[in-house]
N, C-alpha and C. Protein backbone atom coordinates (compact mmCIF):
# COMPACT_ATOMS: atom_id res chain seq x y z
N UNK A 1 16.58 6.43 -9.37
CA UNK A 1 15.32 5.78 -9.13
C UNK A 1 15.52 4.72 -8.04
N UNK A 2 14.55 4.79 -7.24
CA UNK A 2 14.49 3.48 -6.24
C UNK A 2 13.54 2.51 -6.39
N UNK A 3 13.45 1.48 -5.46
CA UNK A 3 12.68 1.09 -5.49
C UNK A 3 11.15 1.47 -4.63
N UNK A 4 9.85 1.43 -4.54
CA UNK A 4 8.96 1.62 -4.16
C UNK A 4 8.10 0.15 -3.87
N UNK A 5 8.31 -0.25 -2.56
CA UNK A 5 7.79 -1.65 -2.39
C UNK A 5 5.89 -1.62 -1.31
N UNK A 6 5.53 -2.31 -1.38
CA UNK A 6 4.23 -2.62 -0.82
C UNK A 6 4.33 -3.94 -0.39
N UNK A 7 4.01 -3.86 1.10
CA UNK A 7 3.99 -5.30 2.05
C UNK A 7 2.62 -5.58 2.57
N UNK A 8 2.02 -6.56 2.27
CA UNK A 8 0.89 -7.06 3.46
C UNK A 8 1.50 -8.48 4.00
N UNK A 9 1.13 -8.74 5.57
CA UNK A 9 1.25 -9.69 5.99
C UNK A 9 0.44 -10.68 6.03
N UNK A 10 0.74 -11.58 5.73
CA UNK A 10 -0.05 -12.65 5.17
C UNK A 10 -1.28 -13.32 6.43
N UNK A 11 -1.13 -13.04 7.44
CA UNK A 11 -1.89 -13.26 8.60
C UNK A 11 -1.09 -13.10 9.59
N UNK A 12 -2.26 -12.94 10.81
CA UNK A 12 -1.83 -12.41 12.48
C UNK A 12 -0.64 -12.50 12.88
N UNK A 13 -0.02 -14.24 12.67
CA UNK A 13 0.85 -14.44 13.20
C UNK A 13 2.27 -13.84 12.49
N UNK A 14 1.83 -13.56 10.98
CA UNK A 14 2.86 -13.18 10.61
C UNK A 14 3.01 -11.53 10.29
N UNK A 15 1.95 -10.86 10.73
CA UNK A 15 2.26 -9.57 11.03
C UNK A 15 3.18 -8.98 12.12
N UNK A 16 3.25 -9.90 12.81
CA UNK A 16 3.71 -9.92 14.38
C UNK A 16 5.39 -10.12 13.85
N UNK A 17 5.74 -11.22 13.22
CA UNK A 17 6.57 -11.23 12.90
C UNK A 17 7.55 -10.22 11.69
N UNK A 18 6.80 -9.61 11.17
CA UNK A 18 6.52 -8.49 9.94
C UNK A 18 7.23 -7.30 10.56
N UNK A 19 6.82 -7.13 11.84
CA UNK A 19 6.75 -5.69 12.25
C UNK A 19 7.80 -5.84 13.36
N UNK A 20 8.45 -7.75 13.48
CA UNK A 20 10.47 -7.69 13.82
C UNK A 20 10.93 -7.63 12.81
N UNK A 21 10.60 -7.28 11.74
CA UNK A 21 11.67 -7.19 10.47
C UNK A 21 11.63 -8.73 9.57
N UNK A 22 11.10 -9.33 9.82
CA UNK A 22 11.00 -10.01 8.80
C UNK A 22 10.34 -10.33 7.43
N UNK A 23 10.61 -10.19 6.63
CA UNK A 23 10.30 -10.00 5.56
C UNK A 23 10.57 -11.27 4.61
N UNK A 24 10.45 -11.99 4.74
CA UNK A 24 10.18 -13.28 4.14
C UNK A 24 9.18 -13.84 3.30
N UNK A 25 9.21 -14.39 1.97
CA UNK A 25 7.95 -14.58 1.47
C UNK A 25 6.91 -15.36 2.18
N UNK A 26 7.27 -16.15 3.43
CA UNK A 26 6.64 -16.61 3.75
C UNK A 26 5.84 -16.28 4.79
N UNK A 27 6.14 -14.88 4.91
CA UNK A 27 5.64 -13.69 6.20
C UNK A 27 4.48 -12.72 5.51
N UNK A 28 5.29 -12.06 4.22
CA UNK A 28 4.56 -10.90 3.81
C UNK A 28 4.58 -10.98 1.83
N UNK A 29 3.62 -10.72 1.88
CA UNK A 29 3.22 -10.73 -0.01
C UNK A 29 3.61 -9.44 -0.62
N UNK A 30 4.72 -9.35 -1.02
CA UNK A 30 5.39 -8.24 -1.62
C UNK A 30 4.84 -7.94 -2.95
N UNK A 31 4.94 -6.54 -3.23
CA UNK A 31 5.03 -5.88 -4.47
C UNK A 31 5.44 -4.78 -4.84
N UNK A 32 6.10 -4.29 -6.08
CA UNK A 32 6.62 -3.99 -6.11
C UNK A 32 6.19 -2.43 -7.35
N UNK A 33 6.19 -1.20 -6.92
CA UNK A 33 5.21 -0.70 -7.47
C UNK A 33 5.79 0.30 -8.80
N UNK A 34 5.38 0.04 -9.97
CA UNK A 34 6.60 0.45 -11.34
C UNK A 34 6.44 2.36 -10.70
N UNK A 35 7.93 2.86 -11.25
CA UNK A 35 7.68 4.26 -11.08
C UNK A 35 6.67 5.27 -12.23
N UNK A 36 6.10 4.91 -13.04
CA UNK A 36 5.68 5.06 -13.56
C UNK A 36 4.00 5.45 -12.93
N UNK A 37 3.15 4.43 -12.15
CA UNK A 37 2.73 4.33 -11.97
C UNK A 37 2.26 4.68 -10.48
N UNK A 38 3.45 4.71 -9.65
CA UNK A 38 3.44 5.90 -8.52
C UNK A 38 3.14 7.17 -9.23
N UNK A 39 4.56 7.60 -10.50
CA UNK A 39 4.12 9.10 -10.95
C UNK A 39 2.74 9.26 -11.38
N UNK A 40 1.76 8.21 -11.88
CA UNK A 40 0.05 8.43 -12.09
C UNK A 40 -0.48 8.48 -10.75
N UNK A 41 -0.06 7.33 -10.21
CA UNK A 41 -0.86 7.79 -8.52
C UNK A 41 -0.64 9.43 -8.31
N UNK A 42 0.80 9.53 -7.73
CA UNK A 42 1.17 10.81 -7.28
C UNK A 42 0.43 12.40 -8.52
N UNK A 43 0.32 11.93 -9.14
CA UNK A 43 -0.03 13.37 -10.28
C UNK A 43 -1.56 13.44 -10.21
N UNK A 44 -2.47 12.20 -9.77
CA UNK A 44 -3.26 12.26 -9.69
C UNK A 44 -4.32 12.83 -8.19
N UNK A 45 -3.15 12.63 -7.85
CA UNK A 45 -3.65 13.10 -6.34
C UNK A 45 -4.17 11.94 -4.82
N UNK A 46 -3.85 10.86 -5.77
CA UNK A 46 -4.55 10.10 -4.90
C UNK A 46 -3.99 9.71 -3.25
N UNK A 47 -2.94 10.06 -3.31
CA UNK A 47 -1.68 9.76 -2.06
C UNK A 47 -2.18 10.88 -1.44
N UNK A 48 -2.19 12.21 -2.09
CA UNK A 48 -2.76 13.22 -1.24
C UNK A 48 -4.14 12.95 -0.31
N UNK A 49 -5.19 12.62 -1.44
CA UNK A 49 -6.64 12.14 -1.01
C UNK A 49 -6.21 11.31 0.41
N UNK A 50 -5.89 9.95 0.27
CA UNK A 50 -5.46 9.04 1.27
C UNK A 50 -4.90 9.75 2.49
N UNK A 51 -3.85 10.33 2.02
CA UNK A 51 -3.11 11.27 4.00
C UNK A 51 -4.35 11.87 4.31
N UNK A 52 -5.38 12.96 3.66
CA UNK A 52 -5.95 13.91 4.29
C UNK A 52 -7.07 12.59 4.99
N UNK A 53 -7.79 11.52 4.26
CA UNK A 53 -8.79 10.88 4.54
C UNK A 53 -8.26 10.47 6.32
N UNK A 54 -7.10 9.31 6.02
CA UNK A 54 -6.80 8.94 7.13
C UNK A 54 -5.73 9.20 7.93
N UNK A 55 -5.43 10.28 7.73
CA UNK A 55 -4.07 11.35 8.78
C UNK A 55 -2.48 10.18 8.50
N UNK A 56 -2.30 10.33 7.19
CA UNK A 56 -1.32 9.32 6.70
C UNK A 56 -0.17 10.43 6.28
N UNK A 57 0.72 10.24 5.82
CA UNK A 57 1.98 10.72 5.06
C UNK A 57 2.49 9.88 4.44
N UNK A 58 2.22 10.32 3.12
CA UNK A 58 2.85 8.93 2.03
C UNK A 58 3.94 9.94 0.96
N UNK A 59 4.83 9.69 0.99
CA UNK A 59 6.03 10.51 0.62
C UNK A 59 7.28 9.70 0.19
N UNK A 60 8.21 10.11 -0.44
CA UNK A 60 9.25 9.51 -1.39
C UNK A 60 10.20 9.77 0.22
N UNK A 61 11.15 8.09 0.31
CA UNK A 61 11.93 7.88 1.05
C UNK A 61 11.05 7.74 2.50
N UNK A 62 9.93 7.58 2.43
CA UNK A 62 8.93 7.38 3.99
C UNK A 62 8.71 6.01 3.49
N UNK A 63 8.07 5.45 5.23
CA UNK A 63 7.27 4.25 5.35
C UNK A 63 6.55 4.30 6.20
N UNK A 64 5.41 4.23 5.36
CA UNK A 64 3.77 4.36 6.14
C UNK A 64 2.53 3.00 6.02
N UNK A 65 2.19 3.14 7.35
CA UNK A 65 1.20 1.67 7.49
C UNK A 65 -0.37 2.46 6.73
N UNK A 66 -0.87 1.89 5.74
CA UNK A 66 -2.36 1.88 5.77
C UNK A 66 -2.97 1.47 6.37
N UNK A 67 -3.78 1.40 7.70
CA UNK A 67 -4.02 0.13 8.72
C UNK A 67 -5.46 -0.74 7.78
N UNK A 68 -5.78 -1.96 8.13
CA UNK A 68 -6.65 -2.65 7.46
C UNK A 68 -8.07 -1.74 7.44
N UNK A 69 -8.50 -1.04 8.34
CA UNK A 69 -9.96 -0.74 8.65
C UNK A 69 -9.94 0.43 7.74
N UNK A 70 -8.75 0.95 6.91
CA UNK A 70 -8.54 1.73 5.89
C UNK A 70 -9.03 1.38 4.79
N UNK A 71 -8.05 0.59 4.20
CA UNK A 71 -7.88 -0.40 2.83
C UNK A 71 -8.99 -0.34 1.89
N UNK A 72 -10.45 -0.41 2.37
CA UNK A 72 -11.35 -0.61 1.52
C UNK A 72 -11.84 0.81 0.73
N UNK A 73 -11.84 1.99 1.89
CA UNK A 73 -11.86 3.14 1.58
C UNK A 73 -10.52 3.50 0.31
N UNK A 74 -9.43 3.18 0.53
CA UNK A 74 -8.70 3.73 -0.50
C UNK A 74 -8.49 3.05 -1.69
N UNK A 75 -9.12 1.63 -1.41
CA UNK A 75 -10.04 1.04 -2.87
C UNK A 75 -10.08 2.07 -3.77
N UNK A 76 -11.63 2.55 -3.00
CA UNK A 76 -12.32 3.33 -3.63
C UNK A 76 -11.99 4.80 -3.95
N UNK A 77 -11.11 5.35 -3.16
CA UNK A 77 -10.43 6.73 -3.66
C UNK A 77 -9.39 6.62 -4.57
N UNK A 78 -8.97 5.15 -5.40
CA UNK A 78 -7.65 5.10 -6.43
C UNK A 78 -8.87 4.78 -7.30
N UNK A 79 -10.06 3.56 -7.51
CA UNK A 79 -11.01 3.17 -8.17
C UNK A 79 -11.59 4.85 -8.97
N UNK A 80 -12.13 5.88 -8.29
CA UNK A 80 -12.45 7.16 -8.52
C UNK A 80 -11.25 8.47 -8.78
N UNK A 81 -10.09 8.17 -8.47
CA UNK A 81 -9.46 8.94 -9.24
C UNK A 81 -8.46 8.64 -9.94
N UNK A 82 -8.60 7.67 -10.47
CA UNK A 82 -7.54 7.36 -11.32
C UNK A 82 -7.62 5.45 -11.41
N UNK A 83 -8.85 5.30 -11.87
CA UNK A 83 -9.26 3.88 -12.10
C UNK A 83 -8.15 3.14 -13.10
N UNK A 84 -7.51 3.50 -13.97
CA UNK A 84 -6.66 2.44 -14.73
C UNK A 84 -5.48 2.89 -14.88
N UNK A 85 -4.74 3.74 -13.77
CA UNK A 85 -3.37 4.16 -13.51
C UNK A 85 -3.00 2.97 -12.62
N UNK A 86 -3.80 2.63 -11.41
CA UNK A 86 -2.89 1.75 -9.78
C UNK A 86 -3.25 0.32 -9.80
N UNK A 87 -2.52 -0.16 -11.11
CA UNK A 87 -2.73 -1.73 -11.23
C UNK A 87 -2.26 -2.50 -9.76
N UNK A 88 -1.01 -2.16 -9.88
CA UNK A 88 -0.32 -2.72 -8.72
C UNK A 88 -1.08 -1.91 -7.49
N UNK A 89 -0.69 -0.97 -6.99
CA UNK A 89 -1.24 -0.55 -5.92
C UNK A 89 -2.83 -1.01 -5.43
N UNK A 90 -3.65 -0.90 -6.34
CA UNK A 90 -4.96 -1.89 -6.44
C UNK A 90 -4.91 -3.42 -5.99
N UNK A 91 -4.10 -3.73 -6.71
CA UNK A 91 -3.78 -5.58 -6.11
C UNK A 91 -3.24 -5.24 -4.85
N UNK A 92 -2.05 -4.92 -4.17
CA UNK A 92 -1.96 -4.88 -3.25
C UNK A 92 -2.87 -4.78 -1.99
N UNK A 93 -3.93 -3.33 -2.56
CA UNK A 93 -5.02 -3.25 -1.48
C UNK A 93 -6.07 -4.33 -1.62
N UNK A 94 -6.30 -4.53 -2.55
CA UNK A 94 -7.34 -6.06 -2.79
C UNK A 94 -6.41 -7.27 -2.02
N UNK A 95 -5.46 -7.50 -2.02
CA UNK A 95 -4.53 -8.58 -1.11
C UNK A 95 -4.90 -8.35 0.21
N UNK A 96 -4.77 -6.73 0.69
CA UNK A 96 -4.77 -6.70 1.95
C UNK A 96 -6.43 -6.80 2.78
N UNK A 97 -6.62 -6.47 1.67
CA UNK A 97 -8.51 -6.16 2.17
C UNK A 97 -8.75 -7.78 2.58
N UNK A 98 -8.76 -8.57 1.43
CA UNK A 98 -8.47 -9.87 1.22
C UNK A 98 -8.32 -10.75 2.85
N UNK A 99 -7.21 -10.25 3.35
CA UNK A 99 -6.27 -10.96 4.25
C UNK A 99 -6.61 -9.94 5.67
N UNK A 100 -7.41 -8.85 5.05
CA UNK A 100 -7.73 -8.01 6.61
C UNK A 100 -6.86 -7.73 7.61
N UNK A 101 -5.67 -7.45 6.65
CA UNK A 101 -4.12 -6.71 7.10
C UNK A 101 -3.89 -5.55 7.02
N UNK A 102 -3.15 -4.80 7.41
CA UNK A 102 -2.53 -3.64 6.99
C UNK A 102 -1.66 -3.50 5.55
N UNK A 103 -1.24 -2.53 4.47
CA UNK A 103 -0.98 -2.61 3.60
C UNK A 103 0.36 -1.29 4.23
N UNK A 104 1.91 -1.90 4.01
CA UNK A 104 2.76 -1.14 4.19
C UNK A 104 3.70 -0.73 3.19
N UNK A 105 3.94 0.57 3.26
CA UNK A 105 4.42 1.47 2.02
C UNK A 105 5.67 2.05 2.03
N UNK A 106 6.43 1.29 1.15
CA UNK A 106 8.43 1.88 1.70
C UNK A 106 8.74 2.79 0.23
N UNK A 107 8.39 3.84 0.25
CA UNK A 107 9.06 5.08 -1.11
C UNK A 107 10.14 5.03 -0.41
């Protein structure tokens, strides 16, 4: 088992810095997503839904950007298929929606 992490950058300046590799709490709001709860995402289909919506690839051992003008849409495609499986994944996108960042995905 690995880990499965979720990054938003906390604002402009620190996306910029985000995307030299820094990863600092004081850059990006980490989380950290139980496997359990990927396997409900993933069984549910919702990772699938998301690539086809916005030409994404979300896959075990990938790292993929959700870009912000996304985020709200895949709210609503985890909200509708699988409303009380993506605690975490939910907060994350509510963080990013939030902060009008991108939401980044390391399986």
């Amino acid at each position: 088992m690995h880990s499965r992490c979720l990054y938003v950058p906390k604002g402009e300046t620190e996306r910029l810095k985000y995307e030299y590799g820094d990863y600092s709490p004081s850059v990006v709001e980490s989380f950290v997503l139980p496997e359990n709860e990927f396997n409900l995402l993933w069984n549910s289909d919702v990772f699938s839904i998301i690539e086809r919506n916005y030409g994404l690839i979300i896959d075990d051992y990938e790292e993929e950007t959700i870009p912000a003008d996304c985020i709200e849409g895949c709210i609503e495609i985890v909200r509708s298929k699988c409303k009380d499986c993506g605690k975490t994944f939910i907060i994350a996108l509510q963080y990013a929606l939030k902060q009008n960042m991108p939401l980044t995905l390391e399986f």
